[in-house]
Protein backbone atom coordinates (compact mmCIF):
# COMPACT_ATOMS: atom_id res chain seq x y z
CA UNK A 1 -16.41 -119.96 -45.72
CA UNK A 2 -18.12 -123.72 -45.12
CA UNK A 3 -18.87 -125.43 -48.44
CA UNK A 4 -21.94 -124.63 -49.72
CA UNK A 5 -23.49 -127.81 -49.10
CA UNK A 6 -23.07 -127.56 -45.27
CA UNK A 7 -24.34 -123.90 -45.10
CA UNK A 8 -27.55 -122.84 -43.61
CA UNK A 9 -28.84 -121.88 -46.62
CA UNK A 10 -28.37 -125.47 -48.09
CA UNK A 11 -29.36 -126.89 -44.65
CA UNK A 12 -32.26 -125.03 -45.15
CA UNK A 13 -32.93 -126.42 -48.73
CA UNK A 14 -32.60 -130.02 -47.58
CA UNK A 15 -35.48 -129.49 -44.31
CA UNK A 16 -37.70 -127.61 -47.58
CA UNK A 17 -37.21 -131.14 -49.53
CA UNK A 18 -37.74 -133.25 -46.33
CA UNK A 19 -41.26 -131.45 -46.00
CA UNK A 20 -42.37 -131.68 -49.22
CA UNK A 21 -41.47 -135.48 -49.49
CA UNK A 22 -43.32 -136.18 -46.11
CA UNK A 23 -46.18 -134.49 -47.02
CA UNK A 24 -46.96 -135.64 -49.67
CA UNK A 25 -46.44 -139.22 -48.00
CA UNK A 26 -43.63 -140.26 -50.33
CA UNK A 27 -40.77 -142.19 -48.60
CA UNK A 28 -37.25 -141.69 -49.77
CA UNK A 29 -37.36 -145.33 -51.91
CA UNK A 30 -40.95 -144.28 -53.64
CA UNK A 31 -38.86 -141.00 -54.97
CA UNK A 32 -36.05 -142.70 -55.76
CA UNK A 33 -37.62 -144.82 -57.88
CA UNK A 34 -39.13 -141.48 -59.54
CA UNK A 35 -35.61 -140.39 -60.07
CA UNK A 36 -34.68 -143.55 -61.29
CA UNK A 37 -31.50 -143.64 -58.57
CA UNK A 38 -30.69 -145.54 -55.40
CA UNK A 39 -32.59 -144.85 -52.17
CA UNK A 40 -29.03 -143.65 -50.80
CA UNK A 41 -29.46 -140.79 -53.14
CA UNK A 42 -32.22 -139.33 -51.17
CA UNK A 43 -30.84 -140.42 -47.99
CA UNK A 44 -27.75 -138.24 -49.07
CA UNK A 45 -29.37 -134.77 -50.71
CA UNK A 46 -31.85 -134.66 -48.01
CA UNK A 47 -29.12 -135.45 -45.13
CA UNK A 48 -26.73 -132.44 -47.35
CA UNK A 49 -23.84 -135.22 -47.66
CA UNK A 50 -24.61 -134.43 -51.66
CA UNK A 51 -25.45 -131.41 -53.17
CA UNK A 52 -27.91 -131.55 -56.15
CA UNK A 53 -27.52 -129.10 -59.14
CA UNK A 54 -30.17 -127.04 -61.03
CA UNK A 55 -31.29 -130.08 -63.52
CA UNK A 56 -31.24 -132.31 -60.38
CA UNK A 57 -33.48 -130.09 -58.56
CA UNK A 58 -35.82 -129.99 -60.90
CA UNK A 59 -35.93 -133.83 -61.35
CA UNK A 60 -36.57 -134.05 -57.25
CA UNK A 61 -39.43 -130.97 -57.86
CA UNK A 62 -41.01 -133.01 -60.34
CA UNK A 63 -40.56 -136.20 -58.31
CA UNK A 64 -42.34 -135.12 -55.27
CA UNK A 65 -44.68 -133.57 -57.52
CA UNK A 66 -44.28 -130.19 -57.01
CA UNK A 67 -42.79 -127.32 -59.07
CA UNK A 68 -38.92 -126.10 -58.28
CA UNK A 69 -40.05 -122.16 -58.14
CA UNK A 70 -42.48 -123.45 -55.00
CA UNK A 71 -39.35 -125.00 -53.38
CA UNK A 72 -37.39 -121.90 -54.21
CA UNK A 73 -40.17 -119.52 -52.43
CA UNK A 74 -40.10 -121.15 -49.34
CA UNK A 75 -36.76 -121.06 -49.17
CA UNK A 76 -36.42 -116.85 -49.74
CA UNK A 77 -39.61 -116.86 -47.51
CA UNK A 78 -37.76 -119.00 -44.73
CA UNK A 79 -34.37 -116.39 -45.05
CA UNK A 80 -36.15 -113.63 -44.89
CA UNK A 81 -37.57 -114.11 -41.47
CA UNK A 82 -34.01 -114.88 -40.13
């Protein structure tokens, strides 16, 4: 079994984040400084090289301004027509 952080379903996750970052127009930096972190902790969740947990989720929802059940949604919606 890969590691969770390199399976589709995460893979998945990180294009959902991408999208929402982009369009709302944020660049990685611009949430980083939301999260209060480097911009190589974007760079990493977003490229699945780190996997975020619940709390850290909910910081990135809330970062690109969005709510974590939204991200969540699109990701059921975007397995279920696999």
């Amino acid at each position: 079994m890969p590691r969770p952080q390199h399976s589709d379903r995460y893979k998945e996750l990180c294009r959902i984040l991408i999208d929402a970052r982009k369009k709302t127009g944020l660049t990685q930096a611009v949430v980083a400084e939301r999260l209060q972190k480097p911009q190589s902790f974007v760079a990493k969740y977003e490229n699945g090289e780190r996997r975020l947990d619940v709390i850290e989720l909910l910081d990135v929802a809330a970062a690109l301004g969005t709510r974590p059940e939204t991200l969540i949604r699109q990701l059921q919606s975007r397995e279920s027509h696999d």
